[in-house]
C-alpha atoms as a PDB file:
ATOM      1  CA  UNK A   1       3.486   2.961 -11.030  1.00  0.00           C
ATOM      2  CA  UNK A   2       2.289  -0.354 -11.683  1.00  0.00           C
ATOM      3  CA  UNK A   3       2.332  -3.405  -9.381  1.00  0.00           C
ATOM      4  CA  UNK A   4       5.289  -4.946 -10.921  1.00  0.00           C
ATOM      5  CA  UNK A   5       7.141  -2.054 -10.777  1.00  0.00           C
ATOM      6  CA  UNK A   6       6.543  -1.317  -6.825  1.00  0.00           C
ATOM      7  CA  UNK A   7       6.976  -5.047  -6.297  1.00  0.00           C
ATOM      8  CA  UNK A   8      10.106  -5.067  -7.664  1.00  0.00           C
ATOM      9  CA  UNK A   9      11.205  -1.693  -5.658  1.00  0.00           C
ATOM     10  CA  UNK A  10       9.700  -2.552  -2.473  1.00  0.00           C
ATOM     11  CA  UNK A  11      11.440  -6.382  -2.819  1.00  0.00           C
ATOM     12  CA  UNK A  12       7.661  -7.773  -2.459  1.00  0.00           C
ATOM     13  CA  UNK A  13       6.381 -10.039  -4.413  1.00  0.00           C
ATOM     14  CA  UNK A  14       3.808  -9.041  -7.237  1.00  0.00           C
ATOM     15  CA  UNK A  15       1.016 -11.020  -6.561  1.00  0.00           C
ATOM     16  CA  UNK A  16       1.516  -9.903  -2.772  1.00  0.00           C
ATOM     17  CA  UNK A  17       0.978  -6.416  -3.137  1.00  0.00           C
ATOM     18  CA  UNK A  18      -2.063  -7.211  -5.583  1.00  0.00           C
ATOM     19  CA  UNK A  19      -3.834  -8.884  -2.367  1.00  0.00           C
ATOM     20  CA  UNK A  20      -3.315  -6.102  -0.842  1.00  0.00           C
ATOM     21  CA  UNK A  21      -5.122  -3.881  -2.916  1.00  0.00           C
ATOM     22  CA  UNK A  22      -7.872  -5.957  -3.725  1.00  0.00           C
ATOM     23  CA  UNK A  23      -8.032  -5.745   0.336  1.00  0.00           C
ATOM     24  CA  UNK A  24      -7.357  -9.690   0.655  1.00  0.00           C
ATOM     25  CA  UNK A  25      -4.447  -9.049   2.970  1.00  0.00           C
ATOM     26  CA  UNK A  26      -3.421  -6.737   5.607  1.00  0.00           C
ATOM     27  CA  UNK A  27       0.666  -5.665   5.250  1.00  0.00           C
ATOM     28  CA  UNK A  28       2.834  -6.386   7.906  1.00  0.00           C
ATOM     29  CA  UNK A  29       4.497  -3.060   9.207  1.00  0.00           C
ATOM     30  CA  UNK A  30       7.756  -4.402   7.333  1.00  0.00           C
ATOM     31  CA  UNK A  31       5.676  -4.868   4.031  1.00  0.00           C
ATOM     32  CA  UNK A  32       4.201  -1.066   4.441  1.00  0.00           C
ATOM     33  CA  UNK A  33       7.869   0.218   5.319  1.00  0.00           C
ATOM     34  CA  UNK A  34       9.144  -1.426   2.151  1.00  0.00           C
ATOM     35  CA  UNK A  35       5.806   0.020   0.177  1.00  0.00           C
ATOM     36  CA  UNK A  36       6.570   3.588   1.632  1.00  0.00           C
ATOM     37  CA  UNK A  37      10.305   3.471   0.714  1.00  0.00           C
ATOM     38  CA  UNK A  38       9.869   2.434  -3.030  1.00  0.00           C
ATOM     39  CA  UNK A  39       6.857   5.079  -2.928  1.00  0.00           C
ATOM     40  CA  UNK A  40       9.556   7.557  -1.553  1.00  0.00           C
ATOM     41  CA  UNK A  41       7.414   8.594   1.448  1.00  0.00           C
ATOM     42  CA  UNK A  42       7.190   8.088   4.980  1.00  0.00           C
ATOM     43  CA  UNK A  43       4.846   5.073   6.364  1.00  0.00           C
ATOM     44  CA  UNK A  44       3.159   7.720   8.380  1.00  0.00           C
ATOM     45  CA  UNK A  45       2.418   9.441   4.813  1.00  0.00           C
ATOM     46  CA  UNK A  46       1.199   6.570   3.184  1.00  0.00           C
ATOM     47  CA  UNK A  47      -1.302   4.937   6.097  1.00  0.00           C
ATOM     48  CA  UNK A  48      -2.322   8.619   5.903  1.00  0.00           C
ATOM     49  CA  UNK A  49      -3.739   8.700   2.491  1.00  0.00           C
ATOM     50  CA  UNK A  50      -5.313   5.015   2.966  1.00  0.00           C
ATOM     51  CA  UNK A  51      -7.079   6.412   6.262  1.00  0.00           C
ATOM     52  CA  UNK A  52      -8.323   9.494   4.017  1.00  0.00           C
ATOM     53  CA  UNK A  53      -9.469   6.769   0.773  1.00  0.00           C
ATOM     54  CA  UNK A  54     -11.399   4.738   3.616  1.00  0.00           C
ATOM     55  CA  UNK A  55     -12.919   8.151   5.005  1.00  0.00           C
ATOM     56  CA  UNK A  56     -13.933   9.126   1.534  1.00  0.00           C
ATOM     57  CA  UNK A  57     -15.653   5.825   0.572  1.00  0.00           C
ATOM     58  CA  UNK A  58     -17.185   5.855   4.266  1.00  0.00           C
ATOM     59  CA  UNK A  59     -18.879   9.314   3.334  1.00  0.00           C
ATOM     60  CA  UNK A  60     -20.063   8.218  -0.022  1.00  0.00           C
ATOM     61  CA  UNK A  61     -22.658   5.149   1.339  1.00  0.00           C
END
């Protein structure tokens, strides 16, 4: 899915959810609720895979 696309099905604005993953901003928990919905997953799901992205790139420097 491409950031227009989950913009438009979280109700976020594009250029919003490109800051956030470039890493510019941090989502509010509303913002990652609204992610996790139009990713049809819980939250909990979704701040798991981020933990396990930041875990990997930890490992690898």
């Amino acid at each position: 899915m491409n950031q227009e696309e989950l913009a438009f099905r979280s109700n976020l604005d594009r250029t919003y959810i490109s800051m956030l993953e470039r890493g510019i901003h941090q989502p509010t928990l509303n913002s990652l609720l609204a992610i996790a919905a139009a990713l049809d997953m819980k939250a909990a799901e979704l701040v798991g895979l981020v933990e396990d992205e930041m875990e990997i790139c930890k490992n690898n420097h």
